[in-house]
C-alpha atoms as a PDB file:
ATOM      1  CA  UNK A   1      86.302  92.179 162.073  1.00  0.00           C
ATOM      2  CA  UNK A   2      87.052  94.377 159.215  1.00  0.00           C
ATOM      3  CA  UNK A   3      84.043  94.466 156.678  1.00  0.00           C
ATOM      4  CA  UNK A   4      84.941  92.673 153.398  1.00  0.00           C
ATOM      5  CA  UNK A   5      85.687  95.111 150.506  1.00  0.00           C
ATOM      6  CA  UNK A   6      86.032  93.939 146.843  1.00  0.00           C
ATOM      7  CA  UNK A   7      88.750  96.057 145.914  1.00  0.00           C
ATOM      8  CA  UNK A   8      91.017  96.118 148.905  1.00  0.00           C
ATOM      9  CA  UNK A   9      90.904  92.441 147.592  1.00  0.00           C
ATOM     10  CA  UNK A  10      91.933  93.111 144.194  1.00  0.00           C
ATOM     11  CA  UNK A  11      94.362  95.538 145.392  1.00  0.00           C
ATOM     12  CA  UNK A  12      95.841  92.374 147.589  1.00  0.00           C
ATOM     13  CA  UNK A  13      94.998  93.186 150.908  1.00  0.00           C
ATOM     14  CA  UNK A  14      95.009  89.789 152.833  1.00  0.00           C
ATOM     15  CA  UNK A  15      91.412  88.053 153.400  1.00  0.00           C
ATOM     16  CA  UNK A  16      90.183  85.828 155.821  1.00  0.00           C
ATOM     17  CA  UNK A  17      86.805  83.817 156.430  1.00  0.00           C
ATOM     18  CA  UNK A  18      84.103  84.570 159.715  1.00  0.00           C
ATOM     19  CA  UNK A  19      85.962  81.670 161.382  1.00  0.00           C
ATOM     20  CA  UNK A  20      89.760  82.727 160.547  1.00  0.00           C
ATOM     21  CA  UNK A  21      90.701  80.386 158.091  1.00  0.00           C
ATOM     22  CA  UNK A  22      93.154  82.540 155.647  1.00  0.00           C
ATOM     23  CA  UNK A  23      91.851  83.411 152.184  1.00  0.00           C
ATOM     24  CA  UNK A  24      93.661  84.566 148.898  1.00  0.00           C
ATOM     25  CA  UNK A  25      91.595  87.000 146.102  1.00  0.00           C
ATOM     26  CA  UNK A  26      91.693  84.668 142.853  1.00  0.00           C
ATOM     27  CA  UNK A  27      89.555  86.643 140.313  1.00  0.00           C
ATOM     28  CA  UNK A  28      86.105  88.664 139.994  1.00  0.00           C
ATOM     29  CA  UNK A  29      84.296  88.145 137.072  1.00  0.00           C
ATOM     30  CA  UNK A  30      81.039  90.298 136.253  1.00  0.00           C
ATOM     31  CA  UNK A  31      79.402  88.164 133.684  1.00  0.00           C
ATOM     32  CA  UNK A  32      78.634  84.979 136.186  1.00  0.00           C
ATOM     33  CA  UNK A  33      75.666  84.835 138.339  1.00  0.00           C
ATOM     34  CA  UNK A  34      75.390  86.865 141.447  1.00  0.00           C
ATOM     35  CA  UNK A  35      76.602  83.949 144.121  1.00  0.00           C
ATOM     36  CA  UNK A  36      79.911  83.484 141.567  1.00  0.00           C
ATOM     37  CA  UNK A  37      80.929  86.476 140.879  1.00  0.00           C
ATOM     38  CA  UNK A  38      83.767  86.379 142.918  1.00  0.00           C
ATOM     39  CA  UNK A  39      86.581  83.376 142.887  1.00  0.00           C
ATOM     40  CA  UNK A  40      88.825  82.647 146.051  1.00  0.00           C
ATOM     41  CA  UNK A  41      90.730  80.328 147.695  1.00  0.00           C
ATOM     42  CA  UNK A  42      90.196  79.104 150.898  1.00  0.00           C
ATOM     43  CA  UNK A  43      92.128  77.307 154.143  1.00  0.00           C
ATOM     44  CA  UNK A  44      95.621  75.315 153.750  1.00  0.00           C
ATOM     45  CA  UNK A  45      94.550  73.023 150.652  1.00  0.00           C
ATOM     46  CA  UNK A  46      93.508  76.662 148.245  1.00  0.00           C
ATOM     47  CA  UNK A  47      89.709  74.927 147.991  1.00  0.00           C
ATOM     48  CA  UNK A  48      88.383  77.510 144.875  1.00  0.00           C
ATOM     49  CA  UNK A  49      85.350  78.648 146.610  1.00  0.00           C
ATOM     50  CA  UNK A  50      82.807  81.678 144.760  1.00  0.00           C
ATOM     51  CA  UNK A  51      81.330  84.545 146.719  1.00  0.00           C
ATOM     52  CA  UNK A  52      78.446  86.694 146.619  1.00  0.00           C
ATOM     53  CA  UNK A  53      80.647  90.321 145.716  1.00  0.00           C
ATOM     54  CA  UNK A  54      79.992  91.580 148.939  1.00  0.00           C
ATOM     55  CA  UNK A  55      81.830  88.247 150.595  1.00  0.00           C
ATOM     56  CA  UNK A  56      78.990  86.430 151.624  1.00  0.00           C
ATOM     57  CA  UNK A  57      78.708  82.699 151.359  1.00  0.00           C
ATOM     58  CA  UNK A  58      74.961  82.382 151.446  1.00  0.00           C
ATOM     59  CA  UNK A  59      72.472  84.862 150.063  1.00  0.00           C
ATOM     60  CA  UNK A  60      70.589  84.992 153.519  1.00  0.00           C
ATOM     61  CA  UNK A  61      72.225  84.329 156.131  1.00  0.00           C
ATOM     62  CA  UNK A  62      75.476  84.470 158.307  1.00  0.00           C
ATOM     63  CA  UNK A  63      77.898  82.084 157.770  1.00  0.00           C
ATOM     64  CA  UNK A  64      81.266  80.855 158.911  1.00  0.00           C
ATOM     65  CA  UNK A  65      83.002  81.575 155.400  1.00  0.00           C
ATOM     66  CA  UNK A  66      81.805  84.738 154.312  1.00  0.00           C
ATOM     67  CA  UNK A  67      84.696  86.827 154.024  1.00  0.00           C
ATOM     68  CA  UNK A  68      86.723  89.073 155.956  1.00  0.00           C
ATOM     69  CA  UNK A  69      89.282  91.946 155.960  1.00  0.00           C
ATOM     70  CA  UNK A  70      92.298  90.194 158.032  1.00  0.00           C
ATOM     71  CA  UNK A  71      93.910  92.375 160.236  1.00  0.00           C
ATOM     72  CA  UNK A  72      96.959  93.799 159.126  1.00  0.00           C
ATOM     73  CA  UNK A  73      99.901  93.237 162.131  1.00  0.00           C
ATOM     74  CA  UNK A  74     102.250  96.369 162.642  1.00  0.00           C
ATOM     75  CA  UNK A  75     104.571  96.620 165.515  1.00  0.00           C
ATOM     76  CA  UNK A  76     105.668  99.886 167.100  1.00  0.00           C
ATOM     77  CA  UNK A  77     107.893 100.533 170.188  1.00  0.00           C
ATOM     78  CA  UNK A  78     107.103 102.212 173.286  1.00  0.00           C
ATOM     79  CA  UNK A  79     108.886 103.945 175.602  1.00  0.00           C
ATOM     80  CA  UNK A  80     107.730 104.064 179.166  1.00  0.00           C
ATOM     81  CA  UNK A  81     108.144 107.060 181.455  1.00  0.00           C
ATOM     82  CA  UNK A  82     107.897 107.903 184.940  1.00  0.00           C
ATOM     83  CA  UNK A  83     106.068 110.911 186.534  1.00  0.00           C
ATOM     84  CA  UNK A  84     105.328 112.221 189.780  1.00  0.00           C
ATOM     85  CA  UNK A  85     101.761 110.547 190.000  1.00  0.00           C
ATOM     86  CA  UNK A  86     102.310 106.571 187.808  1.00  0.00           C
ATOM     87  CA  UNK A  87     103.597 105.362 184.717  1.00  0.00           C
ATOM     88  CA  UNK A  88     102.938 107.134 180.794  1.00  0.00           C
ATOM     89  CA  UNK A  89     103.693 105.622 177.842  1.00  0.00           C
ATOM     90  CA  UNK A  90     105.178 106.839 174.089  1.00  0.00           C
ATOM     91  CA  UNK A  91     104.821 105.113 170.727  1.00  0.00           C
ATOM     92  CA  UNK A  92     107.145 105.068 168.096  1.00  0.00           C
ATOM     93  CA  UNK A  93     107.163 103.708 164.758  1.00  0.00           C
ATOM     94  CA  UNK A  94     110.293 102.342 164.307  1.00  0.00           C
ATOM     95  CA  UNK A  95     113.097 101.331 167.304  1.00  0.00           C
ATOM     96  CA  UNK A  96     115.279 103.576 165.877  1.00  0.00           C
ATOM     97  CA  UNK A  97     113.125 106.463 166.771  1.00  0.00           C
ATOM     98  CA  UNK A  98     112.490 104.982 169.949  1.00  0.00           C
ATOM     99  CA  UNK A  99     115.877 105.386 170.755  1.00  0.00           C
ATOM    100  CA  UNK A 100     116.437 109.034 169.808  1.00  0.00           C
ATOM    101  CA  UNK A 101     113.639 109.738 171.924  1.00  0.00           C
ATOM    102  CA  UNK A 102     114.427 108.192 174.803  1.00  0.00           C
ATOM    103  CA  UNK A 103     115.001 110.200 177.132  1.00  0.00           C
ATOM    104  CA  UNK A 104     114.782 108.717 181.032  1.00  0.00           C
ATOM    105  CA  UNK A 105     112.949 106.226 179.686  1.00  0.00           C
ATOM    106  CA  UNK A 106     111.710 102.797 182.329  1.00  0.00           C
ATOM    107  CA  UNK A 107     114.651  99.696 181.529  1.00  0.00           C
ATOM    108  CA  UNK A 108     116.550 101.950 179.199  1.00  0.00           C
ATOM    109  CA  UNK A 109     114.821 100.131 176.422  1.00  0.00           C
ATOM    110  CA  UNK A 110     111.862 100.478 173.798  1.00  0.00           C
ATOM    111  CA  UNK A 111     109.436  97.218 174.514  1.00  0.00           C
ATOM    112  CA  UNK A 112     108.552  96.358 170.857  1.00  0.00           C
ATOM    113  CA  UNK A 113     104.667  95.763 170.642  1.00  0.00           C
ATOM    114  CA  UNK A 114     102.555  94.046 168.045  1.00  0.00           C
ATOM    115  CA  UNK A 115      99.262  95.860 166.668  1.00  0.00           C
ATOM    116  CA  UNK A 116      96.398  94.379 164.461  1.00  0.00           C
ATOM    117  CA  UNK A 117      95.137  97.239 162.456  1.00  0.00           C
END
């Protein structure tokens, strides 16, 4: 897991909690206590929860809320090649670009493949 950052947050990068439940940056707000500072909602139902600015739930300890960067899914498409000794392998960003450089490529096709970054 992606350490939690405060402003990749504000910026609107997706957040998650330690246990996967999806989270959503509400506000930050300096002039609260330490453990309120930061506002977000949390799960399905949007439960307003407050952080610790660093993402942590409790003060001391681990917990299965603090917060999270969530991986961020890209897919890119690869080409597979033969050579004289086993199988390589080409990523492309887009299938488009797969396509132009194809080449002999293994079932004439780019096998699109999901990433979390």
């Amino acid at each position: 897991m992606k350490p939690f950052s405060l402003e990749r947050a504000k910026a609107g990068d997706p957040i998650q909690t330690r246990n996967g439940r999806k989270a959503k940056f509400i506000t930050h707000v300096t002039g609260l206590k330490s453990e309120n500072r930061l506002i977000v909602a949390v799960g399905e139902r949007d439960a307003l929860t407050s952080y610790f600015e660093d993402g942590r739930f409790y003060s001391d300890q681990e917990g299965s809320l603090d917060l999270f960067m969530a991986p961020k899914t890209r897919t890119v498409y690869v080409n597979f090649y033969r050579d004289g000794i086993g199988v390589w392998a080409r990523c492309h960003n887009t299938a488009e670009e797969a396509y132009r450089m194809s080449g002999d490529r293994i079932g004439n096709r780019a096998y699109p493949v999901e990433i979390d970054e």
